[in-house]
Protein backbone atom coordinates (compact mmCIF):
# COMPACT_ATOMS: atom_id res chain seq x y z
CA UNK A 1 -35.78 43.07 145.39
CA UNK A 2 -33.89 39.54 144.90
CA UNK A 3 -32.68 39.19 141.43
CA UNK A 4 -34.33 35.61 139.85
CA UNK A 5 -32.32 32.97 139.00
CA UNK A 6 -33.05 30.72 135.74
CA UNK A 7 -34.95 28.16 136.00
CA UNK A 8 -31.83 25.68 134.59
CA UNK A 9 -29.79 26.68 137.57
CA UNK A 10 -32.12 25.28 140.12
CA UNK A 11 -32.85 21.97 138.43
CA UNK A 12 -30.30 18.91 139.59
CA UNK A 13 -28.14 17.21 137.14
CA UNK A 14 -28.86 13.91 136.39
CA UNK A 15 -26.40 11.50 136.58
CA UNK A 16 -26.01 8.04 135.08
CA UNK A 17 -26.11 5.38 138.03
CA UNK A 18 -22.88 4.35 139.93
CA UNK A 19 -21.39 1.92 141.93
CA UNK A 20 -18.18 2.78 144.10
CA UNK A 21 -15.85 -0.20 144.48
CA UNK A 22 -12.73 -0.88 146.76
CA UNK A 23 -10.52 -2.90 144.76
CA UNK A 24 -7.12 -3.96 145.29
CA UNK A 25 -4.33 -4.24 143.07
CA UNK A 26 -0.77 -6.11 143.23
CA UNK A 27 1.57 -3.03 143.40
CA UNK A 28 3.17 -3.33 139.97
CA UNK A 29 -0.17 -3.63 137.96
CA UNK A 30 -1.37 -0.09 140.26
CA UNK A 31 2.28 1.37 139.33
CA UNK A 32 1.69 0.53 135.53
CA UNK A 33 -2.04 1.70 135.78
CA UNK A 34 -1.03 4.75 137.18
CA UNK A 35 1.71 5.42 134.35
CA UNK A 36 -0.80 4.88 131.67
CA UNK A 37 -3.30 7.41 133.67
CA UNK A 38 -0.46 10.31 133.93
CA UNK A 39 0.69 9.25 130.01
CA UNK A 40 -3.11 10.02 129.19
CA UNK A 41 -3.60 12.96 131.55
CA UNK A 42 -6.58 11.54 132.84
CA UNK A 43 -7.69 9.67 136.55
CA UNK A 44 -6.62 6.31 137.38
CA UNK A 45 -10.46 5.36 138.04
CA UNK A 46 -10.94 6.23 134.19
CA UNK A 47 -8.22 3.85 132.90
CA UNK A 48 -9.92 1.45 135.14
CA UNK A 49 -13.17 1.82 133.87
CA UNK A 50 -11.94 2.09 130.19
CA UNK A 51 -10.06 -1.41 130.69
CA UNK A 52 -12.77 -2.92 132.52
CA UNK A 53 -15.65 -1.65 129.73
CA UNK A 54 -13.26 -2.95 127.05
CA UNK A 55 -12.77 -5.87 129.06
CA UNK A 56 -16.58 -6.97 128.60
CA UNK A 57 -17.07 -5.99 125.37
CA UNK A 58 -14.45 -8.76 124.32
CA UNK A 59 -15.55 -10.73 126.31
CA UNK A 60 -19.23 -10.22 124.79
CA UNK A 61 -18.00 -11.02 121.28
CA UNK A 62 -16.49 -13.98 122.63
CA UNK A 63 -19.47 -16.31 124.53
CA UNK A 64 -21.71 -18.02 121.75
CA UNK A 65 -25.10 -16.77 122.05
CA UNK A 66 -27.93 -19.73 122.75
CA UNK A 67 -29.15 -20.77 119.57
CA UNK A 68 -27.08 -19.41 117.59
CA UNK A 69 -23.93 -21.11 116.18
């Protein structure tokens, strides 16, 4: 007789929607990016996507909204 498996272990994961990107980087901005990423013990694609979500967020803040101000 074959043992059941739960029900959780047969459903997929859902994952947030993604976009891969190529992007390229003068060498001594990859270099520092890569410092930061090995200071923080975490991937190079994270400190990427933590500086580029920061990024827009400041930059949000910063462009007047219409009708307002």
């Amino acid at each position: 007789m074959k043992e059941k498996r739960s029900q959780g272990s047969r459903q997929k994961v859902q994952k947030k929607a993604a976009v891969r990107a190529s992007i390229t980087f003068p060498l001594a901005l990859y270099s520092n990016l890569e410092e930061i990423a090995q200071e923080k013990k975490v991937s190079l694609a994270w400190v990427v996507r933590d500086a580029s979500e920061r990024y827009v967020a400041e930059r949000s803040a910063e462009v007047p909204r219409p009708g307002k101000g």
